[in-house]
N, C-alpha and C. Protein backbone atom coordinates (compact mmCIF):
# COMPACT_ATOMS: atom_id res chain seq x y z
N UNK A 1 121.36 89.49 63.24
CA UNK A 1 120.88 89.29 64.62
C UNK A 1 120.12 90.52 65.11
N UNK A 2 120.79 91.75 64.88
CA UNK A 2 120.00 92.61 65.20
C UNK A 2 119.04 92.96 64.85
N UNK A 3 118.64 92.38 62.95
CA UNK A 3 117.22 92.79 62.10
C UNK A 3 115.96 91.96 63.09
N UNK A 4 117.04 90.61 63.15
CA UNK A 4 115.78 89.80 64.49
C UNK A 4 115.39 90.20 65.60
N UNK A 5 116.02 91.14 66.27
CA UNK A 5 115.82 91.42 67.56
C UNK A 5 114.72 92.35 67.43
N UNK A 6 115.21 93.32 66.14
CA UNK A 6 113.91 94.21 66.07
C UNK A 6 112.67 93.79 65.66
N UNK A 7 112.97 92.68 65.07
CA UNK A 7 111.24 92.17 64.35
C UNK A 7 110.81 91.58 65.93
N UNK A 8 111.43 90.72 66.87
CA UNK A 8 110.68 90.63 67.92
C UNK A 8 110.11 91.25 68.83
N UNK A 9 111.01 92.50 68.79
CA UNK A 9 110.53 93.81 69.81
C UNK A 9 109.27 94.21 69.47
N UNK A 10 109.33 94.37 67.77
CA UNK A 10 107.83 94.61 66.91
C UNK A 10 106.82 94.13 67.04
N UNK A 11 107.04 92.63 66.98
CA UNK A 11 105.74 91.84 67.19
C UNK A 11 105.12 91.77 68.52
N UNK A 12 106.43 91.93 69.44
CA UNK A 12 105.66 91.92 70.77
C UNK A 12 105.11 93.07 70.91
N UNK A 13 105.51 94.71 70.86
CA UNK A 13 105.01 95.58 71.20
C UNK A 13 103.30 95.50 70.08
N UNK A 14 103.43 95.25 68.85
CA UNK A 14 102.04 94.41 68.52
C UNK A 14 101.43 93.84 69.51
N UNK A 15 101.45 92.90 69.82
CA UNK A 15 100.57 91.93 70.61
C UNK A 15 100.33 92.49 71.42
N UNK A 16 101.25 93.44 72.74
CA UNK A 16 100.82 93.95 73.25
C UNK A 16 99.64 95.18 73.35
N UNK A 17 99.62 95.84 72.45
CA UNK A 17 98.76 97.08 71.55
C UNK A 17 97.17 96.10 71.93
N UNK A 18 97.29 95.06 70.70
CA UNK A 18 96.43 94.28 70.37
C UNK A 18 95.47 93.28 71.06
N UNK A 19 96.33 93.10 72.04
CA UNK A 19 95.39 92.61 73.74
C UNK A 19 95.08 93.62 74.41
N UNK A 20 95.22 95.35 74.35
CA UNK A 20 94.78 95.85 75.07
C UNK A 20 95.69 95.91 76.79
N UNK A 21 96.83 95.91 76.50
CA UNK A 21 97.41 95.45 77.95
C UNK A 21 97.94 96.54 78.31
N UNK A 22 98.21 97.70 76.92
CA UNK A 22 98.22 99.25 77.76
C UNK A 22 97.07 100.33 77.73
N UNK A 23 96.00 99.50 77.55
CA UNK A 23 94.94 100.40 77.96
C UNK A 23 94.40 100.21 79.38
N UNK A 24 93.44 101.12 80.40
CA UNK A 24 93.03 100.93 81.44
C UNK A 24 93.04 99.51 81.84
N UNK A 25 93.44 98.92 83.02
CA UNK A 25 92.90 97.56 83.28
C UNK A 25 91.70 97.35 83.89
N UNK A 26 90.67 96.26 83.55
CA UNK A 26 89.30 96.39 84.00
C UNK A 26 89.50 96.45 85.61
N UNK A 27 88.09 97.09 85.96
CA UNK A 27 88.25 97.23 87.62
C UNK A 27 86.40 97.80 87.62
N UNK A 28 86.18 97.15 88.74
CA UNK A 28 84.90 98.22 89.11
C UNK A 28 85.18 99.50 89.65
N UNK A 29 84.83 100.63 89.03
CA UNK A 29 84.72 102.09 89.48
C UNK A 29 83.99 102.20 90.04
N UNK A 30 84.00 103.00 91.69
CA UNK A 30 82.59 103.38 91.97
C UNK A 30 82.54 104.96 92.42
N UNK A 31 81.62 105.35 92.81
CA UNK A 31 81.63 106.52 93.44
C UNK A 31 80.24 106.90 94.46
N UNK A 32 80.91 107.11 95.45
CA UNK A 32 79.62 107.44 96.36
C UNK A 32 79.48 108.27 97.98
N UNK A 33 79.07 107.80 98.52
CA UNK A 33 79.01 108.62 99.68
C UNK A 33 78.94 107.92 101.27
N UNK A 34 79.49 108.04 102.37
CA UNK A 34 80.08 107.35 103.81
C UNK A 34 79.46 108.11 104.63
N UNK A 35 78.96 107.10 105.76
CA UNK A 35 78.54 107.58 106.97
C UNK A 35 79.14 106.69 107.32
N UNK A 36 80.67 107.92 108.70
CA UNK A 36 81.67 107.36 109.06
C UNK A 36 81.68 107.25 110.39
N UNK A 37 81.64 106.36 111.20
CA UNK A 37 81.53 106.69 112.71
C UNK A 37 82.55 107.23 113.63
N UNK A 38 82.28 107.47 114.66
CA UNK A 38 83.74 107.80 115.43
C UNK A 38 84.06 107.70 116.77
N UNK A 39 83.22 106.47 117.07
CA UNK A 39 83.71 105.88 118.24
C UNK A 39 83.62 104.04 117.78
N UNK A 40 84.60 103.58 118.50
CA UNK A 40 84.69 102.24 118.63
C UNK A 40 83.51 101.14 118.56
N UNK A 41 83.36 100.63 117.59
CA UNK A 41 81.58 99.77 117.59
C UNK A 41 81.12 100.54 116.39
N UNK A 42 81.22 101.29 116.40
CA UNK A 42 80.08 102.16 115.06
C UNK A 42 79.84 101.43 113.77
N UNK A 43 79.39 101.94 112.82
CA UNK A 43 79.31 101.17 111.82
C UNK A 43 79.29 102.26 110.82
N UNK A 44 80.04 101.74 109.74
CA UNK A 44 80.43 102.66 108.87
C UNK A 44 80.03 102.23 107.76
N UNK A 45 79.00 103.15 106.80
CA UNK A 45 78.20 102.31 105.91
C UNK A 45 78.46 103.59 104.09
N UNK A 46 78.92 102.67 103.78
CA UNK A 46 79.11 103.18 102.24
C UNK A 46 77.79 102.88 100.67
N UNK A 47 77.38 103.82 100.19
CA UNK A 47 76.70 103.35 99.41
C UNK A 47 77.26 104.49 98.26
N UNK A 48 77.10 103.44 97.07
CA UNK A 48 77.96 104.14 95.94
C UNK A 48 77.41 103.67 94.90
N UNK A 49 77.87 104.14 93.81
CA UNK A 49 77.27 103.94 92.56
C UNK A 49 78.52 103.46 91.10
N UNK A 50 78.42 102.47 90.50
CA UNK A 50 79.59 101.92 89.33
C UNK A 50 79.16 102.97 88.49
N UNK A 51 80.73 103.62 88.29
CA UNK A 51 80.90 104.65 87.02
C UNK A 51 81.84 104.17 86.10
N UNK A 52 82.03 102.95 85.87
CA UNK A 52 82.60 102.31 84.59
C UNK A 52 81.95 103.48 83.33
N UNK A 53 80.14 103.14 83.68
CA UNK A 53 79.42 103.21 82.31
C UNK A 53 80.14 102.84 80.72
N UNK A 54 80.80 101.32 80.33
CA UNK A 54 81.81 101.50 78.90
C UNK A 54 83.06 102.18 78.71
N UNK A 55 83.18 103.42 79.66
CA UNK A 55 84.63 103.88 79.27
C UNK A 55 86.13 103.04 79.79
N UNK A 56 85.80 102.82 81.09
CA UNK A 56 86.65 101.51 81.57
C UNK A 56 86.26 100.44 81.48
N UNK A 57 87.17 99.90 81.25
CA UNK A 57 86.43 98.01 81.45
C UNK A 57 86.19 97.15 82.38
N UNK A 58 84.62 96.93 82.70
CA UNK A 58 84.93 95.90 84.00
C UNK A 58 85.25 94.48 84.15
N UNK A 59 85.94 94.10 84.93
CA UNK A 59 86.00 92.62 85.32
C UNK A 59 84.78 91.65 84.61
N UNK A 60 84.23 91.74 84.98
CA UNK A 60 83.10 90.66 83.97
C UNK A 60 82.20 91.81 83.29
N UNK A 61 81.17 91.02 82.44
CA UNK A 61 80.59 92.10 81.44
C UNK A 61 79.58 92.56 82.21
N UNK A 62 79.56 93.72 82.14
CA UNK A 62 78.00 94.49 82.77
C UNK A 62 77.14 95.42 81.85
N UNK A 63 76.17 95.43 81.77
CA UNK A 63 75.11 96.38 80.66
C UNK A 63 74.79 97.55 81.62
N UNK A 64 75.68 98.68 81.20
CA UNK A 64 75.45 99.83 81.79
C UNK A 64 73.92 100.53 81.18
N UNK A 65 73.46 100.43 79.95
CA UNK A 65 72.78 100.61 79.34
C UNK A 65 71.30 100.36 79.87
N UNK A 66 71.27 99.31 80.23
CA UNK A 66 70.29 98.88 80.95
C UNK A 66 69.88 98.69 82.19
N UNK A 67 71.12 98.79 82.99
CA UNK A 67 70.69 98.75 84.27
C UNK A 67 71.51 99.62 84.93
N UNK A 68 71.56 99.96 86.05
CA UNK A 68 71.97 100.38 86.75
C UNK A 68 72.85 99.59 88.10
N UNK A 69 74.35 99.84 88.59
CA UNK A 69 74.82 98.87 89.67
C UNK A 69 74.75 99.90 90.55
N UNK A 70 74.99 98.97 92.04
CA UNK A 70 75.32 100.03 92.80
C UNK A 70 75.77 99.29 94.05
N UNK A 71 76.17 99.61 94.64
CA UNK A 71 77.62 98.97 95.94
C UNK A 71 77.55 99.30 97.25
N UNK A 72 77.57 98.37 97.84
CA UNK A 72 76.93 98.52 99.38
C UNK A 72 78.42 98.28 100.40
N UNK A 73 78.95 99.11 101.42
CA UNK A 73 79.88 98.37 102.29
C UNK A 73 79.80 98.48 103.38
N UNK A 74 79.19 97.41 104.14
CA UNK A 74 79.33 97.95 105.79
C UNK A 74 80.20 97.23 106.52
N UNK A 75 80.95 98.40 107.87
CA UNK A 75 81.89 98.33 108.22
C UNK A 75 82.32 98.23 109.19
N UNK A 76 82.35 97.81 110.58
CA UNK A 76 82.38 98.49 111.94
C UNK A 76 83.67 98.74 112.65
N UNK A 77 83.85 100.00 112.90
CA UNK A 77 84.77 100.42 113.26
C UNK A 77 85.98 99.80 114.62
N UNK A 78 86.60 99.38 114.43
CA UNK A 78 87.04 98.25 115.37
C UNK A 78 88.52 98.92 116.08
N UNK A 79 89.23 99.57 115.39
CA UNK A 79 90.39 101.13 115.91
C UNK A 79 90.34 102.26 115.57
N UNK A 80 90.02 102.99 116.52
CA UNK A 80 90.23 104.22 116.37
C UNK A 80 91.58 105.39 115.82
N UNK A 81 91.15 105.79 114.85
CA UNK A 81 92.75 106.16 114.35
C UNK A 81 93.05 107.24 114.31
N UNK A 82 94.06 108.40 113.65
CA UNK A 82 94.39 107.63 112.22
C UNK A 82 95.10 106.44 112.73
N UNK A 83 95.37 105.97 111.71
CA UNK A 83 94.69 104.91 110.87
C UNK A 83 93.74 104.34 111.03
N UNK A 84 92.25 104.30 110.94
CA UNK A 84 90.90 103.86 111.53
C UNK A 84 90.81 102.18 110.70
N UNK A 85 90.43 101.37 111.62
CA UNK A 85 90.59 100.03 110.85
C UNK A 85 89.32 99.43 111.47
N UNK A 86 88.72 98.81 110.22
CA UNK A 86 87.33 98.48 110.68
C UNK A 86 87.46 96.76 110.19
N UNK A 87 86.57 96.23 111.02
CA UNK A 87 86.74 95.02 110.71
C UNK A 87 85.37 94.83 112.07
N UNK A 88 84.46 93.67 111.46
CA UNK A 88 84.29 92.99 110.18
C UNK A 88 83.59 93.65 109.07
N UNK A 89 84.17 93.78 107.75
CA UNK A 89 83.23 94.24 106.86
C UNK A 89 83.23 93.54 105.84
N UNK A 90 82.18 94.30 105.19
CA UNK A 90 81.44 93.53 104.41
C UNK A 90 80.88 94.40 102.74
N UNK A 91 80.65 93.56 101.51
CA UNK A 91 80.33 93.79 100.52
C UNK A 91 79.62 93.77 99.65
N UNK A 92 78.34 94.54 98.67
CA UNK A 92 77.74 94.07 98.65
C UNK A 92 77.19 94.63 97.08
N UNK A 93 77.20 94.05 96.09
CA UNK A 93 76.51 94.94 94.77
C UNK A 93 75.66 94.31 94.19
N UNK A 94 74.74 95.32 93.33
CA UNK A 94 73.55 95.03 93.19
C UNK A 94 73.19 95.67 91.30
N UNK A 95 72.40 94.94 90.73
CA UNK A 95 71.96 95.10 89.68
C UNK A 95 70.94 95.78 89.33
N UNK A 96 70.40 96.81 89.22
CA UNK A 96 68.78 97.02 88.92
C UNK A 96 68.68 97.73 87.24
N UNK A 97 66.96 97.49 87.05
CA UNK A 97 66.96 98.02 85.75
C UNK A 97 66.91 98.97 85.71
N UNK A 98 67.21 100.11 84.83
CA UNK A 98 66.76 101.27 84.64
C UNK A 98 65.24 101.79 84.01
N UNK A 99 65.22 100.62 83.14
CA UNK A 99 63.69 100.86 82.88
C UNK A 99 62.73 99.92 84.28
N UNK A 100 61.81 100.70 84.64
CA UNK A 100 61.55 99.86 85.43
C UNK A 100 62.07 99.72 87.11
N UNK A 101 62.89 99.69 87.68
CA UNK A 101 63.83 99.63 88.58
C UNK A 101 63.82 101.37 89.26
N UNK A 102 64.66 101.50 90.73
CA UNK A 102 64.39 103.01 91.07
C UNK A 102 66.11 103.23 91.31
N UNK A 103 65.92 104.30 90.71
CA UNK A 103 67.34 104.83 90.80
C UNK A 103 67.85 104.95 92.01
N UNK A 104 69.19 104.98 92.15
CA UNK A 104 69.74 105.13 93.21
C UNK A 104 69.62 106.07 93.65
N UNK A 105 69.36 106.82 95.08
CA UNK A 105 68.83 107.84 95.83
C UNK A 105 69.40 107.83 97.38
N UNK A 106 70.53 108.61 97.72
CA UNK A 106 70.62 108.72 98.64
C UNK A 106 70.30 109.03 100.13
N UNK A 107 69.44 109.72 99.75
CA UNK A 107 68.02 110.28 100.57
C UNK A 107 66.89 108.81 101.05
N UNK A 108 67.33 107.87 100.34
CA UNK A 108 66.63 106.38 100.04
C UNK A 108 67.10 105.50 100.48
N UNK A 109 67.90 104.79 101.07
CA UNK A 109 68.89 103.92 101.29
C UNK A 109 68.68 102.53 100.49
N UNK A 110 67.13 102.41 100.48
CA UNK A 110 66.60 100.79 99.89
C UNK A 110 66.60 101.07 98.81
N UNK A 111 66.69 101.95 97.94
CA UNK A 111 67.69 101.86 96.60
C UNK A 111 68.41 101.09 96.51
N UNK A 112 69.84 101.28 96.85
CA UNK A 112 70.41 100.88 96.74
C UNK A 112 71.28 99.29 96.63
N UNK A 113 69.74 98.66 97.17
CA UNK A 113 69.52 96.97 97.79
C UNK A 113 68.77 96.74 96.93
N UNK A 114 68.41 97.02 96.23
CA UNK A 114 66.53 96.71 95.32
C UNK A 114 66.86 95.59 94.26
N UNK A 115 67.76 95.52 93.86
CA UNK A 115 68.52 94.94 92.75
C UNK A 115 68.49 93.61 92.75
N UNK A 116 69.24 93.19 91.62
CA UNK A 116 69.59 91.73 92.14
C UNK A 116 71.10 91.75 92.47
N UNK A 117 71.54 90.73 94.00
CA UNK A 117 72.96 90.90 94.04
C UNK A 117 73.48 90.13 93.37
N UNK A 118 75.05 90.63 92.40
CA UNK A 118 75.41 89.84 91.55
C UNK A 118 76.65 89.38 92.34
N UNK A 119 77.00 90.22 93.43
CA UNK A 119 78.18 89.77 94.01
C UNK A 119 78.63 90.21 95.55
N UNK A 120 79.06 89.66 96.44
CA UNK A 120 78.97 89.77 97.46
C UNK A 120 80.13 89.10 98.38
N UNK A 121 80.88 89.93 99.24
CA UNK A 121 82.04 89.08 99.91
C UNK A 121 82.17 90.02 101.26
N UNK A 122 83.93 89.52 101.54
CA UNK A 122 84.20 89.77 102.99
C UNK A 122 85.44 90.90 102.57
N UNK A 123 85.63 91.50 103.79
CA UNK A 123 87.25 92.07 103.46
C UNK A 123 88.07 90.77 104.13
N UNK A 124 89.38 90.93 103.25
CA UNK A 124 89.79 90.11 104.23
C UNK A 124 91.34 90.95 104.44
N UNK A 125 91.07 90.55 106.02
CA UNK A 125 91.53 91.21 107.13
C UNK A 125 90.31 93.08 107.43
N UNK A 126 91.40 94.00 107.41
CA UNK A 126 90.89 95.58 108.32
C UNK A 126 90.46 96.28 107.01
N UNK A 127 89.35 96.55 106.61
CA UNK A 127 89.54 97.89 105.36
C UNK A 127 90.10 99.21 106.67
N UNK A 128 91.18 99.43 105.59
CA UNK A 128 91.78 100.58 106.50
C UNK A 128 91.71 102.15 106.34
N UNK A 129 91.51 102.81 107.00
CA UNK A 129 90.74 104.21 106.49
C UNK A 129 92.30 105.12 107.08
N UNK A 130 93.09 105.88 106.07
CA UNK A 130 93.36 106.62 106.59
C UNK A 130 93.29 107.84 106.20
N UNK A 131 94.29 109.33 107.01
CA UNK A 131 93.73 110.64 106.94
C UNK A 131 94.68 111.39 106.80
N UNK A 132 94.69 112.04 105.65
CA UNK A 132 96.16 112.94 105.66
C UNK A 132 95.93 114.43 106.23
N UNK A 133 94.53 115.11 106.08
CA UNK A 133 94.32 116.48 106.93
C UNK A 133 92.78 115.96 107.51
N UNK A 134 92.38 116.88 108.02
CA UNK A 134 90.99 116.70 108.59
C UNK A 134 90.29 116.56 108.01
N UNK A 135 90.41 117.03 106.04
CA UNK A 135 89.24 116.43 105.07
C UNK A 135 89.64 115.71 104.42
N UNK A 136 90.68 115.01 104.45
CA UNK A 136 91.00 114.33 102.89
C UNK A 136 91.73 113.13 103.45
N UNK A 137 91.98 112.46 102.97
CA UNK A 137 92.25 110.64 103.52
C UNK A 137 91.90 109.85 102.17
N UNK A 138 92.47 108.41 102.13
CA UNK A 138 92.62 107.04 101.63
C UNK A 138 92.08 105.89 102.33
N UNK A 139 91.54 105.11 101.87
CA UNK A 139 91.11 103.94 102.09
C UNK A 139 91.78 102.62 101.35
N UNK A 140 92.05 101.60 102.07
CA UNK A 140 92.27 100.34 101.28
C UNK A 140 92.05 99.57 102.25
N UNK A 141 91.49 98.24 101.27
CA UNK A 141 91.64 96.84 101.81
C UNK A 141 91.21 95.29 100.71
N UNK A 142 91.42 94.47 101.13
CA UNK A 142 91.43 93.29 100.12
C UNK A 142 90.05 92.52 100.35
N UNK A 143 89.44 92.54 99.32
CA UNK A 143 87.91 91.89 99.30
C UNK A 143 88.02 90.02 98.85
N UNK A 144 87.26 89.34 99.64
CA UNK A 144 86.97 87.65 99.34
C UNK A 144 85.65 87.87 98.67
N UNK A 145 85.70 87.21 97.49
CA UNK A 145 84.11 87.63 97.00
C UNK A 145 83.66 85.89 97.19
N UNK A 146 82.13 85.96 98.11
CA UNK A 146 81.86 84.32 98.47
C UNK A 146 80.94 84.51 97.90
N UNK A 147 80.01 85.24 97.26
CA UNK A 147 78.25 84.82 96.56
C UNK A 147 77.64 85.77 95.41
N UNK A 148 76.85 85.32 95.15
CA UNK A 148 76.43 86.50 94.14
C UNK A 148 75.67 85.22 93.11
N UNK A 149 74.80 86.23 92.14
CA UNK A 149 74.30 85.63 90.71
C UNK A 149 75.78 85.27 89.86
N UNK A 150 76.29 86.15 89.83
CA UNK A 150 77.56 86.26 88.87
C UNK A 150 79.33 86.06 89.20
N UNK A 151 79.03 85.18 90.77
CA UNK A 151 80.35 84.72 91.31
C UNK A 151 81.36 83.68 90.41
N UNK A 152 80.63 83.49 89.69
CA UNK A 152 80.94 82.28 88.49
C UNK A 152 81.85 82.93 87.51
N UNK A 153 81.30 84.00 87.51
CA UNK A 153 82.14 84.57 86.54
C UNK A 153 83.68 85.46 86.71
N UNK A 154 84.01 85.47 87.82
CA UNK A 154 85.30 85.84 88.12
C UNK A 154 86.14 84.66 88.22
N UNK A 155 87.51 85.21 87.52
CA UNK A 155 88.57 84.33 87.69
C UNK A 155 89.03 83.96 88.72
N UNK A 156 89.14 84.51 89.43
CA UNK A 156 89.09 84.53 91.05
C UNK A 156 88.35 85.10 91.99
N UNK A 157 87.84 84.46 93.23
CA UNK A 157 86.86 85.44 93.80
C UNK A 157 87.47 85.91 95.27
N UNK A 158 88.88 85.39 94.91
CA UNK A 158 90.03 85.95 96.56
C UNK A 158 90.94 87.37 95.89
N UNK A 159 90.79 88.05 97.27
CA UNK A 159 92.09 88.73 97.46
C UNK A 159 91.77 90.23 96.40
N UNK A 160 90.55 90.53 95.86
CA UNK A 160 90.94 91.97 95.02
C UNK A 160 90.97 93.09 95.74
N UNK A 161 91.70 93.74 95.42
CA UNK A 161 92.32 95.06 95.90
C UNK A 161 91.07 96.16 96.01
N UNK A 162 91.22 96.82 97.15
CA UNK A 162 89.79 97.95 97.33
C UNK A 162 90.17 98.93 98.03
N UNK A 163 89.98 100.27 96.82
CA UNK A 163 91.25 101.30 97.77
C UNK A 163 90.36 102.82 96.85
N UNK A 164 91.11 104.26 97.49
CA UNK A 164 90.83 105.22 96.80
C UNK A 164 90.65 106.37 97.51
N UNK A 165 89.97 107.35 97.61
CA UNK A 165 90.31 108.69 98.45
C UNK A 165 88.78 108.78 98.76
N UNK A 166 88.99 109.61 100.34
CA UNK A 166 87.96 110.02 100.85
C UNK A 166 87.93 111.92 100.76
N UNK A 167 86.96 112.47 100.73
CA UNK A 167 87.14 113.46 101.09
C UNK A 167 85.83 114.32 101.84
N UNK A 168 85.81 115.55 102.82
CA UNK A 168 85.04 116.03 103.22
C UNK A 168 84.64 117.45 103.22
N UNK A 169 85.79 118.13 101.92
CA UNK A 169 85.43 119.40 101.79
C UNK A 169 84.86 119.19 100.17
N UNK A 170 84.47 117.79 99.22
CA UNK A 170 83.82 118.20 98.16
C UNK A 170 82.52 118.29 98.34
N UNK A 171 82.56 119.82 97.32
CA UNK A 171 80.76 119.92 97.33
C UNK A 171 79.39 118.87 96.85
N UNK A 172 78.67 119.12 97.72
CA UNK A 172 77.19 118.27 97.01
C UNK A 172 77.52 117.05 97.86
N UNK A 173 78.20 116.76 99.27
CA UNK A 173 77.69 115.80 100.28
C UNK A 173 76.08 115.78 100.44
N UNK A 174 75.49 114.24 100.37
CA UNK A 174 74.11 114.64 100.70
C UNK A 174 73.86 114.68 102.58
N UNK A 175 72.80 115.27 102.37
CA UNK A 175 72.55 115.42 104.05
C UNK A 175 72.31 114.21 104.64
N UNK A 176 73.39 113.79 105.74
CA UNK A 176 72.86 112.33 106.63
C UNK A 176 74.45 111.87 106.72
N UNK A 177 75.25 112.30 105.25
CA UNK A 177 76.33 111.22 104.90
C UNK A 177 77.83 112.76 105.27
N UNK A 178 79.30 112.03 105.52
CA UNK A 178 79.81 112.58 106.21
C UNK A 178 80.94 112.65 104.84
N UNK A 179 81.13 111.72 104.30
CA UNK A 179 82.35 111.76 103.08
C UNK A 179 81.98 111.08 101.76
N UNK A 180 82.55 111.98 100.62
CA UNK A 180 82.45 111.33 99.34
C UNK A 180 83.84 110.07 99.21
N UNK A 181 83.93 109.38 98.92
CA UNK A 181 84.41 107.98 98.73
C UNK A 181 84.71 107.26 97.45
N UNK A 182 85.51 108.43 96.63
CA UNK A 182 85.70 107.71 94.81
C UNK A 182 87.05 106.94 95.04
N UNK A 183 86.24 105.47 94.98
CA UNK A 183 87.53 104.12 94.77
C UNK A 183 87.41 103.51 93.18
N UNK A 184 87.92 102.32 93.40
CA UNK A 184 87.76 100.80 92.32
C UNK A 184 88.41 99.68 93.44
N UNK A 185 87.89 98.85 92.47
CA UNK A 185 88.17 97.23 92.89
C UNK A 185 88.78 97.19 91.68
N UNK A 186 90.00 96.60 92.40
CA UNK A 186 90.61 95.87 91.27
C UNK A 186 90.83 94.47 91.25
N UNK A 187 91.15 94.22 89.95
CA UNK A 187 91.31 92.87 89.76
C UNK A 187 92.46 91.99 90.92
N UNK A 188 92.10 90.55 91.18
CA UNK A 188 92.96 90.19 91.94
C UNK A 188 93.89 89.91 91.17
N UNK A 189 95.10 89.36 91.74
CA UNK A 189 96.11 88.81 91.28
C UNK A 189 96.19 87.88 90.65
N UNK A 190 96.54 86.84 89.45
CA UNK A 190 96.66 86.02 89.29
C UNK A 190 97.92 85.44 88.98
N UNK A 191 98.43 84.30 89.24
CA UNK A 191 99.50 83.94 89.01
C UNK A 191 99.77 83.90 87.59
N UNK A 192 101.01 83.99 87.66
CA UNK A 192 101.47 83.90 85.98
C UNK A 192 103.11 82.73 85.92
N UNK A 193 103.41 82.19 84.68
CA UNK A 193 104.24 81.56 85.05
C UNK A 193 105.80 82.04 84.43
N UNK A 194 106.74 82.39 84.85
CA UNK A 194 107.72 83.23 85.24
C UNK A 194 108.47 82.28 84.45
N UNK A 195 108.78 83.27 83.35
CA UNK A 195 110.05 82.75 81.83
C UNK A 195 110.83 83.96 81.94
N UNK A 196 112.29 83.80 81.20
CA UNK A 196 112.95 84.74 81.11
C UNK A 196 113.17 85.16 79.51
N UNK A 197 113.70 86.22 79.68
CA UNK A 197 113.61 87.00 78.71
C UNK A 197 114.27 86.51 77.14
N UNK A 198 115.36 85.78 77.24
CA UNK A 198 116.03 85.07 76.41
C UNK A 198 114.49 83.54 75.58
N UNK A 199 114.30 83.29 76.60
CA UNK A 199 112.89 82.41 76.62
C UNK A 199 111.70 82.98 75.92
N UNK A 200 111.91 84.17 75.94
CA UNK A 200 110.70 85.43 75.42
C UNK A 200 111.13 85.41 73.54
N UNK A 201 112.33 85.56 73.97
CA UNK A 201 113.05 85.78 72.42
C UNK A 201 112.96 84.15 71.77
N UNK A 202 113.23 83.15 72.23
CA UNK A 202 113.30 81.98 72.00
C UNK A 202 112.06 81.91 70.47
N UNK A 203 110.50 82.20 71.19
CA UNK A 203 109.41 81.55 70.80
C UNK A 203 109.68 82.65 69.55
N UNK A 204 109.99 83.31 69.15
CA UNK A 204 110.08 84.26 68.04
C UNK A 204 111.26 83.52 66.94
N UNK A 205 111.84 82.58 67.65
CA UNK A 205 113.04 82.34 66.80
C UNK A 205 112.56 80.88 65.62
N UNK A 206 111.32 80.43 66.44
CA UNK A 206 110.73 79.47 65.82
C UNK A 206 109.82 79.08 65.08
C-alpha cells in the first residue's frame, strides 16, 4: 500500500512539473506611468507598456517580437482617500508593429492608442488606489473585459484581478506624469470541480 501511495505522489508531482502548474502563472505584465488627480472628478489616466516579452506567460498568445502592446486606463476619481477609489474606469490595450508602427512615447500620448485594440473592458466595481507613505502605495481592482479583436480568445472575459504598486520616489518619472505603476492582470477565476483526495488516489488505482 505504501509502494502505491508513492507511485501516486510520483506521478502526480509529474504531471504537475509537466503542465507547468509550478511555473509563473500567465498574466499580463505591465509597466508604466500615472497622472493621478487629487480632487474629486479628476481623471486619472495610466499608460503603460506589457513586459511579459516570453519570459512570463500571457493569457492568450502575443508576438512580442513583432509588435509591441501597450495599456491604456482611465479613471475618475470618485473618493478621496487614502483609500482613493475611482470609478468609472476603464481599459484599454493595444497592438502595434514594431516594424513599421511608433513606439510607445510618453512625451506622445497617441502612441499609445495607434494600435489595434485587442482588448478592452470595465472595472468592475472601484479600482482602488491605496497609500502606505507619501510615495509608495498599491492599487487593485477587478476588470470585465467586453471587446477587443481578441475577446474570443479568453476563457473568460469577467472578473480578472488588476493590482500592483505605485510609487513616487522611483527615478526616471517622465515629465507631465506623477507615479510609476508596475502591476499584472491576472487571470480570472475559473471554476473547477471539487473531488477529494481519496478520489485523487482512486483514478491512480485504475
Amino acid at each position: 500500500m505504501r509502494s502505491r501511495a508513492r507511485i501516486a505522489a510520483t506521478t502526480l508531482t509529474a504531471l504537475v512539473v509537466a503542465t507547468g502548474a509550478w511555473a509563473d502563472p500567465p498574466n499580463f505584465d505591465f509597466n508604466g506611468y500615472a497622472i493621478v488627480p487629487t480632487t474629486a472628478g479628476g481623471t486619472l489616466i495610466l499608460r503603460s507598456v506589457l513586459t511579459n516579452n516570453g519570459v512570463v506567460p500571457t493569457p492568450i498568445a502575443l508576438d512580442f517580437t513583432q509588435f509591441q502592446y501597450t495599456l491604456l486606463v482611465t479613471a475618475t476619481l470618485s473618493v478621496v482617500g487614502p483609500p482613493s477609489q475611482y470609478s468609472p474606469a476603464s481599459i484599454e490595450m493595444f497592438e502595434d508593429p514594431i516594424a513599421g508602427g511608433t513606439a510607445a512615447d510618453y512625451a506622445a500620448p497617441g502612441t499609445f492608442t495607434d494600435g489595434t485594440l485587442i482588448l478592452a473592458g470595465v472595472f468592475d466595481g472601484n479600482l482602488t488606489r491605496n497609500r502606505f507613505t507619501p510615495t509608495l502605495g498599491s492599487f487593485i481592482g477587478l476588470v470585465d473585459f467586453t471587446a477587443g479583436t481578441r475577446l474570443g480568445d479568453l476563457g473568460t472575459p469577467q472578473d480578472w484581478p488588476f493590482g500592483g504598486a505605485w510609487s513616487r520616489s522611483i527615478s526616471g518619472i517622465p515629465t507631465g506624469y506623477d507615479e510609476n505603476w508596475d502591476g499584472k492582470i491576472d487571470l480570472a477565476t475559473v471554476a473547477v470541480e471539487p473531488s477529494s483526495w481519496e478520489a485523487v488516489k482512486e483514478m491512480y488505482r485504475r
